[in-house]
C-alpha atoms as a PDB file:
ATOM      1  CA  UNK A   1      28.116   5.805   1.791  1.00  0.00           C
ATOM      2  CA  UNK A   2      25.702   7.503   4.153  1.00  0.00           C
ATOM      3  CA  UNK A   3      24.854   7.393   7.026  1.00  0.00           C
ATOM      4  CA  UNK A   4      21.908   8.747   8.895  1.00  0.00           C
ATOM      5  CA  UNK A   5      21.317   9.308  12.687  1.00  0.00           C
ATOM      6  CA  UNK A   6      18.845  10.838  14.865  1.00  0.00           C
ATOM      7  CA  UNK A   7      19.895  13.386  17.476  1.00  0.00           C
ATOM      8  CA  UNK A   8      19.795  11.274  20.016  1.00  0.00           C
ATOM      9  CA  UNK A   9      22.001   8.737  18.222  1.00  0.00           C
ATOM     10  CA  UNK A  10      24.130  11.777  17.644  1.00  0.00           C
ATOM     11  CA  UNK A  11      24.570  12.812  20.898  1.00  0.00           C
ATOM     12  CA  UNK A  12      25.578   9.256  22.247  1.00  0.00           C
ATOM     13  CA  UNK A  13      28.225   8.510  19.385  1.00  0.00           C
ATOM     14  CA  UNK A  14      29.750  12.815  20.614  1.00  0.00           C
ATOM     15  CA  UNK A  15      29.930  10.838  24.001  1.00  0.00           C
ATOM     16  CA  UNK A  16      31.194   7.757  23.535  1.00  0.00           C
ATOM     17  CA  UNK A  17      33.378   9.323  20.534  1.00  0.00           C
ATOM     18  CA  UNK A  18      36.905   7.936  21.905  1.00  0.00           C
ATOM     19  CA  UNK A  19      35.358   4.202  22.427  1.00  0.00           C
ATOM     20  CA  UNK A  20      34.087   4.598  18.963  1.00  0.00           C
ATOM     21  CA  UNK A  21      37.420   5.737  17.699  1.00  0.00           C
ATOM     22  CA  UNK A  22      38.991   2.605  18.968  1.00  0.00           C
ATOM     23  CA  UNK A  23      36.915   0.329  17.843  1.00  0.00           C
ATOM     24  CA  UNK A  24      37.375   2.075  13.931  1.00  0.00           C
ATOM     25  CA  UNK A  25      41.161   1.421  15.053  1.00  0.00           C
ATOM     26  CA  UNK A  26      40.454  -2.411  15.473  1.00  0.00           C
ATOM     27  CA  UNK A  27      39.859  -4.487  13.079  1.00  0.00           C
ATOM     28  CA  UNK A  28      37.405  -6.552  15.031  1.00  0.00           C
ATOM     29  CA  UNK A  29      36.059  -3.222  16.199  1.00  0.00           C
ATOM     30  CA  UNK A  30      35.221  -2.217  12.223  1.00  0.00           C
ATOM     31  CA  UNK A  31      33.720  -5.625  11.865  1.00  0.00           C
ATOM     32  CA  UNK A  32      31.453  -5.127  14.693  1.00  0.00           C
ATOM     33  CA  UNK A  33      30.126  -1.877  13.857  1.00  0.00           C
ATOM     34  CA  UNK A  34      29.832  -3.107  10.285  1.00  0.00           C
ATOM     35  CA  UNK A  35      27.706  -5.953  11.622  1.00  0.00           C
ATOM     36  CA  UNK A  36      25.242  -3.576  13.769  1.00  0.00           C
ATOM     37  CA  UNK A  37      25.238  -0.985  10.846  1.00  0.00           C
ATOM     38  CA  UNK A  38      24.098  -3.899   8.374  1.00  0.00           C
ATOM     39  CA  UNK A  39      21.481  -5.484  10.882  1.00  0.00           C
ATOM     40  CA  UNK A  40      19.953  -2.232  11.576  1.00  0.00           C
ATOM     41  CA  UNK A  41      19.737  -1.688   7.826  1.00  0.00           C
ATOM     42  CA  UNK A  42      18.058  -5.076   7.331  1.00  0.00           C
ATOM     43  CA  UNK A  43      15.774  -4.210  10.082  1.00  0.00           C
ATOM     44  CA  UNK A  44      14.525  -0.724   8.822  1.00  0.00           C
ATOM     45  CA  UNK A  45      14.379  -2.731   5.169  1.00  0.00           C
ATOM     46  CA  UNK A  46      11.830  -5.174   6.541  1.00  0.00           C
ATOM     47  CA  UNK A  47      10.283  -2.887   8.229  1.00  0.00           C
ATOM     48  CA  UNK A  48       9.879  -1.086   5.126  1.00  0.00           C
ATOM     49  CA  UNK A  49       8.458  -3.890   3.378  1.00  0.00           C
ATOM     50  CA  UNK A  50       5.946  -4.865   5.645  1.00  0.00           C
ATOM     51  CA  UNK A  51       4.517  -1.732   5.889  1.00  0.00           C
ATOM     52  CA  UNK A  52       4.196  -1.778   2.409  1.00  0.00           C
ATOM     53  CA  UNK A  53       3.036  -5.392   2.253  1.00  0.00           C
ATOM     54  CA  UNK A  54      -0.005  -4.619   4.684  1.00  0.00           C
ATOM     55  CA  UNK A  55      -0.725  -1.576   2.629  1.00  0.00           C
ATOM     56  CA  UNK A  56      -0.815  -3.623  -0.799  1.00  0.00           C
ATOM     57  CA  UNK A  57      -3.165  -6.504   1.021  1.00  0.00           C
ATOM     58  CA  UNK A  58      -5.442  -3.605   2.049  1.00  0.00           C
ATOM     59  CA  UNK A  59      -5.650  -2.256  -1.534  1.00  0.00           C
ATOM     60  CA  UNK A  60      -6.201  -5.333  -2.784  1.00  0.00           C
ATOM     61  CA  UNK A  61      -8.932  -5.914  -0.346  1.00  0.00           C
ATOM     62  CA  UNK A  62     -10.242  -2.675  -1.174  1.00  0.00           C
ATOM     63  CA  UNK A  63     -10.013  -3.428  -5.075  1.00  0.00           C
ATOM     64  CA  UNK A  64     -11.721  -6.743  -4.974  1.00  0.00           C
ATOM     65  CA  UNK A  65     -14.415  -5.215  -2.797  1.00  0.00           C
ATOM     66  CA  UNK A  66     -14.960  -2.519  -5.351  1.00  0.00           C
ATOM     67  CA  UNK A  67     -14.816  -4.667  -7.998  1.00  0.00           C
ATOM     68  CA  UNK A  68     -17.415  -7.070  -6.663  1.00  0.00           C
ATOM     69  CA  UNK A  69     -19.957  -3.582  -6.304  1.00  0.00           C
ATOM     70  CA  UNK A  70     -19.159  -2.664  -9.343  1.00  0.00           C
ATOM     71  CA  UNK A  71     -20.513  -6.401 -10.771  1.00  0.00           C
ATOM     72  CA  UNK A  72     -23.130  -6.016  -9.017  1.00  0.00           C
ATOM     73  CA  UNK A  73     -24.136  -2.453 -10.092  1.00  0.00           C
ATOM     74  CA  UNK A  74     -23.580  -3.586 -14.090  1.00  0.00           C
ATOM     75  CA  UNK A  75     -26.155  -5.994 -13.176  1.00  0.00           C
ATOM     76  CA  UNK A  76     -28.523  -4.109 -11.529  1.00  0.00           C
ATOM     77  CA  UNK A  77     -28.674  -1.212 -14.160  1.00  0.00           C
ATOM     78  CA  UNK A  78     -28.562  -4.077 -16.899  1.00  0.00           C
ATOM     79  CA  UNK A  79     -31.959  -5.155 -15.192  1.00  0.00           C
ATOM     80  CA  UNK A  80     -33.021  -1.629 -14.902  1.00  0.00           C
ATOM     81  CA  UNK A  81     -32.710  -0.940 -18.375  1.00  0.00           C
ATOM     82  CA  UNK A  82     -34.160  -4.140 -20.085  1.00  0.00           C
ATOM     83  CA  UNK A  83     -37.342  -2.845 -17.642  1.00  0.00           C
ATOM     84  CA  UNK A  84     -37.282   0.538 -19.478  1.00  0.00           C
ATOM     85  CA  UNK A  85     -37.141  -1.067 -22.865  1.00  0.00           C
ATOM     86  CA  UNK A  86     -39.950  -3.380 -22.252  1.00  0.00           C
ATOM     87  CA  UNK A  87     -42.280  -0.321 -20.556  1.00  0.00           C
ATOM     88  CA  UNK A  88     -40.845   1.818 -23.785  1.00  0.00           C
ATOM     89  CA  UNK A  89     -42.059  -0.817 -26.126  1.00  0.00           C
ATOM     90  CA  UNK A  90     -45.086  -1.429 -24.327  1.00  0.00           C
ATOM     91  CA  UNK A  91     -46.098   2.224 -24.758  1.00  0.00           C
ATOM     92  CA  UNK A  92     -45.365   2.315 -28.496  1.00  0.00           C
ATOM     93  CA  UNK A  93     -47.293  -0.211 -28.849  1.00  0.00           C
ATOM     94  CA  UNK A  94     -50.151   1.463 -26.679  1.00  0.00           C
ATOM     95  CA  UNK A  95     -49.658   4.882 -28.588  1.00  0.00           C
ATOM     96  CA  UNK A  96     -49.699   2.568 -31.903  1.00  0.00           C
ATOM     97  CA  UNK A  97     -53.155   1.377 -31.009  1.00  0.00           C
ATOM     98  CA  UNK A  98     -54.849   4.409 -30.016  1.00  0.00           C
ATOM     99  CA  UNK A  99     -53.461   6.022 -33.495  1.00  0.00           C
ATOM    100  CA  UNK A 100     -55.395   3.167 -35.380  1.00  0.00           C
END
């Protein structure tokens, strides 16, 4: 197992090393720091998670916001295009006539 500190966390366990020491000699000591260590793991881990929960609602925002442009883009070109075939046929027919 690992086990990573800052510097600061460093420098307080090189100061309080022979505290430390008797607490690994305890039993209840070891159960203690065991306790701390596995809060402070749980801690980061939900930290961890909702950081990546808020980032996963804001993609999802950002998705469904896209999405919804991109409906409304198909429909708009869709429009634009049925224009262009009616004006295209409506010339053909034009250039039709005057070839008559």
């Amino acid at each position: 197992m690992e086990i990573e500190v800052t510097n600061d966390e460093l420098a307080r366990i090189r100061r309080n090393k022979r505290e430390i020491e008797e607490r690994f000699r305890d039993l209840e000591g070891l159960e203690r720091t065991l306790r701390v260590l596995k809060l402070r793991f749980l801690i980061e881990q939900r930290e961890r998670i909702e950081t990546r929960l808020v980032e996963m609602r804001t993609n999802y925002i950002e998705l469904t916001e896209f999405e919804e442009t991109a409906k409304h883009d198909k429909e708009f070109l869709m429009a634009f295009r049925k224009k262009l075939s009616e004006e295209n046929k409506r010339l053909r027919a034009e250039l039709e006539a005057r070839r008559r």
